[in-house]
Protein backbone atom coordinates (compact mmCIF):
# COMPACT_ATOMS: atom_id res chain seq x y z
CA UNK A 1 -210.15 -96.17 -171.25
CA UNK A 2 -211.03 -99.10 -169.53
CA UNK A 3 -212.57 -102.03 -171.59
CA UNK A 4 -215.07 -104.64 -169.61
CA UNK A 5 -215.71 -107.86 -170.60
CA UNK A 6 -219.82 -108.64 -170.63
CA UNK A 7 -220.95 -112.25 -170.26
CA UNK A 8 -221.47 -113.54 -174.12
CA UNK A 9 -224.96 -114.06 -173.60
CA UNK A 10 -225.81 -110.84 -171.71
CA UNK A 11 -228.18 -108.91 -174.57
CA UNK A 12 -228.67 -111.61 -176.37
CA UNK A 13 -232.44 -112.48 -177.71
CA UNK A 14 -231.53 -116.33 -177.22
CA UNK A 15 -230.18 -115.82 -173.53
CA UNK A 16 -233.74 -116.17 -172.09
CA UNK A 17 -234.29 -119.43 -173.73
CA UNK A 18 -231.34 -120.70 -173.12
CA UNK A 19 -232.01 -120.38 -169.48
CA UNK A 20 -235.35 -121.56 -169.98
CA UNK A 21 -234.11 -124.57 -171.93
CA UNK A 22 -231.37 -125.15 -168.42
CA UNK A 23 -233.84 -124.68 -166.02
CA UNK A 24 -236.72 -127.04 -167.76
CA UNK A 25 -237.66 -130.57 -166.27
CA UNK A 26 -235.76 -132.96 -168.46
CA UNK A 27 -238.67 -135.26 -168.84
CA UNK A 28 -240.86 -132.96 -169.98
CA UNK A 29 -238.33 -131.68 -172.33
CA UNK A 30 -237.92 -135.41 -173.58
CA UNK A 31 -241.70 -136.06 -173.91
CA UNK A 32 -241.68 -132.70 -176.26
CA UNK A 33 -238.80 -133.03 -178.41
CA UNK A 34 -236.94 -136.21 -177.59
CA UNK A 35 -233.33 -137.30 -176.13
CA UNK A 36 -231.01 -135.57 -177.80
CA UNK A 37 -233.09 -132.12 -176.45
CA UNK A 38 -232.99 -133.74 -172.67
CA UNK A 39 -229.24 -134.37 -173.13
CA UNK A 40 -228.98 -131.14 -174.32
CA UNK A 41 -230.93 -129.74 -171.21
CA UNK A 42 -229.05 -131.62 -168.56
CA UNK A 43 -225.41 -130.37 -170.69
CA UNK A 44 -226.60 -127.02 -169.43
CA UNK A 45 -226.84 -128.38 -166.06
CA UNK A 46 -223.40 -129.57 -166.13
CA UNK A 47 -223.87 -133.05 -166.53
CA UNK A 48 -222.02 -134.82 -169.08
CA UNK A 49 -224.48 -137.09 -171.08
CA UNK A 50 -221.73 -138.82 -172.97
CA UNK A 51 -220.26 -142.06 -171.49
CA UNK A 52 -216.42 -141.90 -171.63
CA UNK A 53 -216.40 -144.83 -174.52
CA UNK A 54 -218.94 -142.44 -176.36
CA UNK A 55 -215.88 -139.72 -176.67
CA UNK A 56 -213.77 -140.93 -179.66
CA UNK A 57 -210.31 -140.67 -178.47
CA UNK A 58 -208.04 -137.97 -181.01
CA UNK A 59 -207.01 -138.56 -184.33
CA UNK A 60 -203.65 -139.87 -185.45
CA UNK A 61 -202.34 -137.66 -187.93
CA UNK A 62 -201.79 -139.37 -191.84
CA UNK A 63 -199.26 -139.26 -193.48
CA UNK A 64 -199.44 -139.53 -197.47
CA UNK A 65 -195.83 -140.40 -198.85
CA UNK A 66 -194.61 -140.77 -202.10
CA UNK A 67 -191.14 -142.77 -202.54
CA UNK A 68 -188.76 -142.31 -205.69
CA UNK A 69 -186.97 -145.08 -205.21
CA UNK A 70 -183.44 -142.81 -204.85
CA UNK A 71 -182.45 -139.50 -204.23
CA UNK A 72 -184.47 -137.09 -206.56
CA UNK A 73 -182.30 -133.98 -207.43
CA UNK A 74 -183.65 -133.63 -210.87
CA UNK A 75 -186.22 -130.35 -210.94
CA UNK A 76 -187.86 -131.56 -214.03
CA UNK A 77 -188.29 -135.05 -212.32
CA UNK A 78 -189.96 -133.63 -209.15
CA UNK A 79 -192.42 -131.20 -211.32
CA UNK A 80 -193.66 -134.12 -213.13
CA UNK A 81 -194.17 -136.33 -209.81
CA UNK A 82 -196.08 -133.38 -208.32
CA UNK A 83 -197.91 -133.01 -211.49
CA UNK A 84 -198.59 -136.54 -211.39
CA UNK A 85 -199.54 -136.82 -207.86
CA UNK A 86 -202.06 -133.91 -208.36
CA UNK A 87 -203.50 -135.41 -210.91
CA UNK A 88 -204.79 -138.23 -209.18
């Protein structure tokens, strides 16, 4: 058995307007519902509508750290920092 891959929006209800929506003039789609609809519009185009300073640049991960001070190799001293720090 062979398995085919269809397009994602082949069969789908939303497919036509989604093409409508592409294939609309981007003034007119303004006029009607405003930018964010036209930027929308000229995305399906393939046009990017965001400057490259628009694009926030990835996060840097954070780190949460919680120092004892020395080496902790008490159990019952760790379960009560934990506790504490869950706490909070």
């Amino acid at each position: 058995m062979v398995l085919t891959r269809k397009p994602i929006l082949e069969g789908n209800p939303v497919a036509p307007a989604v093409q409508d929506l592409k294939e609309a003039s981007p003034r007119g789609i303004r006029a009607i519902f405003g930018v964010v609809m036209e930027r929308t519009c000229q995305e399906l185009r393939g046009l990017s509508c965001l400057a490259r300073e628009e694009v926030a640049p990835p996060r840097k991960e954070i780190v949460a750290s919680t120092s004892f001070g020395a080496m902790a190799i008490d159990i019952g001293a760790l379960e009560e920092a934990v506790s504490t720090y869950m706490a909070h």
